[in-house]
Protein backbone atom coordinates (compact mmCIF):
# COMPACT_ATOMS: atom_id res chain seq x y z
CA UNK A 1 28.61 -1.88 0.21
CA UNK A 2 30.39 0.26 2.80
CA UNK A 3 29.17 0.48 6.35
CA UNK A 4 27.52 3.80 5.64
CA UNK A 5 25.80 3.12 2.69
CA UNK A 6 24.30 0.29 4.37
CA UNK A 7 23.24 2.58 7.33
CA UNK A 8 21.59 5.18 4.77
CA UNK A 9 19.87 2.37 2.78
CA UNK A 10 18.66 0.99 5.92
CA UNK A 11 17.42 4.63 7.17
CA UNK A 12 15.74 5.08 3.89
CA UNK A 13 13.76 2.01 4.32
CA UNK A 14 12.45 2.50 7.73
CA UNK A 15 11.52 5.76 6.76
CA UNK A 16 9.49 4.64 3.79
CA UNK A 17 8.17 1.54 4.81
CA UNK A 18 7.18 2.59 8.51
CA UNK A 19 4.16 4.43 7.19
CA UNK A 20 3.02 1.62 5.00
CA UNK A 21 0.60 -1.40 6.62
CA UNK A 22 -1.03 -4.18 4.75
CA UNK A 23 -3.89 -6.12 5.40
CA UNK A 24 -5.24 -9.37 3.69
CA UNK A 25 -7.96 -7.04 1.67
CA UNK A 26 -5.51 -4.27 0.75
CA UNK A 27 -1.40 -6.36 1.07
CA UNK A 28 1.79 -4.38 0.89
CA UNK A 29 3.43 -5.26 -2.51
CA UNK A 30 7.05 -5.52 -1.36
CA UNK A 31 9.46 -5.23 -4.12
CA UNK A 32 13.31 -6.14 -4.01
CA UNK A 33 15.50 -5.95 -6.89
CA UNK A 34 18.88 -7.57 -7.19
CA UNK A 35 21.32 -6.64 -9.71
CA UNK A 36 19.91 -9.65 -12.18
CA UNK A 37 16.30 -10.38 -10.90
CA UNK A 38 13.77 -8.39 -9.29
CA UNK A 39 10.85 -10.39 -7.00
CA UNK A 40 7.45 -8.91 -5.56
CA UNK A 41 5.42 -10.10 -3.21
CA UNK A 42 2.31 -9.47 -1.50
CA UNK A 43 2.04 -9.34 2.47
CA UNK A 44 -0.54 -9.23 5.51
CA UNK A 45 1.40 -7.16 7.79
CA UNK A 46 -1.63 -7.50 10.28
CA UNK A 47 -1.15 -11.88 9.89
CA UNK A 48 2.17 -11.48 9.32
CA UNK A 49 2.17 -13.69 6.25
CA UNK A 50 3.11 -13.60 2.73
CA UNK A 51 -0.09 -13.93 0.79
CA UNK A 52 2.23 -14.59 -2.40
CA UNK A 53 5.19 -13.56 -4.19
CA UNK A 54 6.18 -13.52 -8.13
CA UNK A 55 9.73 -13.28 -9.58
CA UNK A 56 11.43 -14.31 -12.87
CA UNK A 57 11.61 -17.63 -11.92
CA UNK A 58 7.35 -17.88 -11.89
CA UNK A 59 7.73 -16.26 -15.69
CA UNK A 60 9.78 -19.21 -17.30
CA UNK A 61 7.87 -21.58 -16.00
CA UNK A 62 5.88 -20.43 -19.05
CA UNK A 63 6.40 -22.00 -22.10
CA UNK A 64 6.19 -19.28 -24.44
CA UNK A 65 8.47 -17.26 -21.68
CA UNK A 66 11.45 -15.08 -23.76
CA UNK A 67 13.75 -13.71 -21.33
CA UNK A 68 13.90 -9.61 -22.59
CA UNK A 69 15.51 -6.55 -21.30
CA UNK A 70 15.45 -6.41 -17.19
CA UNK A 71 12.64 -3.34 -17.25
CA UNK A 72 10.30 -5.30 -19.49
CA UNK A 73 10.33 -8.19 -17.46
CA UNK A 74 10.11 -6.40 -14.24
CA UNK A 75 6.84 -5.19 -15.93
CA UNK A 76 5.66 -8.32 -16.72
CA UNK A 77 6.23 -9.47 -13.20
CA UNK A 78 4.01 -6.68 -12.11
CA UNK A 79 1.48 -7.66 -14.38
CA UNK A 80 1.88 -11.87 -13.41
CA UNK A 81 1.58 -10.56 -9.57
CA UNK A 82 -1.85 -8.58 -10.03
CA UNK A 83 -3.39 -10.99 -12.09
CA UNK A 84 -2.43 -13.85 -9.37
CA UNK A 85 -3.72 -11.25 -6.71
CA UNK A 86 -7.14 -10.80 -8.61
CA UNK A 87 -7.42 -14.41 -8.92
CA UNK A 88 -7.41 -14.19 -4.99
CA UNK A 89 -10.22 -11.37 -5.10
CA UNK A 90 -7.59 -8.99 -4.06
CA UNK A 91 -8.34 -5.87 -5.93
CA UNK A 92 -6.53 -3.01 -4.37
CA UNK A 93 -2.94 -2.98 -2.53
CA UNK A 94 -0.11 -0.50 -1.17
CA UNK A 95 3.11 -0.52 -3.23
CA UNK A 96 6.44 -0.40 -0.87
CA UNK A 97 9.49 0.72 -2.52
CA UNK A 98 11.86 -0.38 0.10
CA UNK A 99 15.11 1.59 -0.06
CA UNK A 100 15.08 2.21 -3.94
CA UNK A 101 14.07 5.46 -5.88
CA UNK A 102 10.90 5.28 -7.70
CA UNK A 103 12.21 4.91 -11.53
CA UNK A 104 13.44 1.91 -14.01
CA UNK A 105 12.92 -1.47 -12.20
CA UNK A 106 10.84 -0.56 -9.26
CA UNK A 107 8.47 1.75 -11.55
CA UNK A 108 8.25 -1.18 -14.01
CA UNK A 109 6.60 -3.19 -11.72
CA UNK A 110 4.32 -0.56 -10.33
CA UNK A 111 3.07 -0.14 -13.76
CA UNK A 112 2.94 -3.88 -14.41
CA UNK A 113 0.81 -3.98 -11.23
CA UNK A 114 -1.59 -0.99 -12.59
CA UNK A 115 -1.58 -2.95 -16.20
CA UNK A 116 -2.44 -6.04 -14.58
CA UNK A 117 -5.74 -4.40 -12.85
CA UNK A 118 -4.69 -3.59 -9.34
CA UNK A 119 -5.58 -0.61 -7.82
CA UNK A 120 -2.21 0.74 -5.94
């Protein structure tokens, strides 16, 4: 990635996540996607603490895990994430993009999240 590509990505995500706090009732669900895997997590901004993250790696750890096509098993991260977070009576949280657009990956895992039960 060039120098200012880097700068722009950068920009993007100060922009978008300035505005975006979480706290241990209601955590920012940070999502980063590589160009294989894609890993969410859930943070206390306030505590400064990751309450907890899921990834791929937390899905075939599953027996009956069968590795599909990147989008559905973004989803189904979403959906492993909420559940986890409901198991922690965490019912509601903010979802933080980062420096990607809102479509494929990213909105997999937002819907996973609203699939799962969470309120984002």
């Amino acid at each position: 990635m060039t120098k200012i590509n880097l700068d722009r990505k950068l920009r993007r995500k100060r922009r978008i996540s300035s505005n975006i706090h979480g706290t241990s009732d209601k955590p920012r669900i940070s999502v980063f996607r590589s160009s294989r895997y894609v890993y969410a997590q859930a943070i206390d901004d306030v505590a400064r603490k990751t309450i907890l993250s899921f990834s791929i790696s937390d899905l075939k750890a599953n027996a009956d895990f069968k590795k599909g096509k990147k989008g559905e098993d973004s989803k189904k991260i979403g959906i492993g994430l909420a559940k986890k977070l409901i198991e922690k009576k965490i019912l509601t949280g903010v979802f933080d993009r980062g420096s990607y657009a809102y479509n494929g990956r990213v909105k997999a895992v937002a819907e996973g999240l609203r699939e799962g039960g969470l309120k984002i």
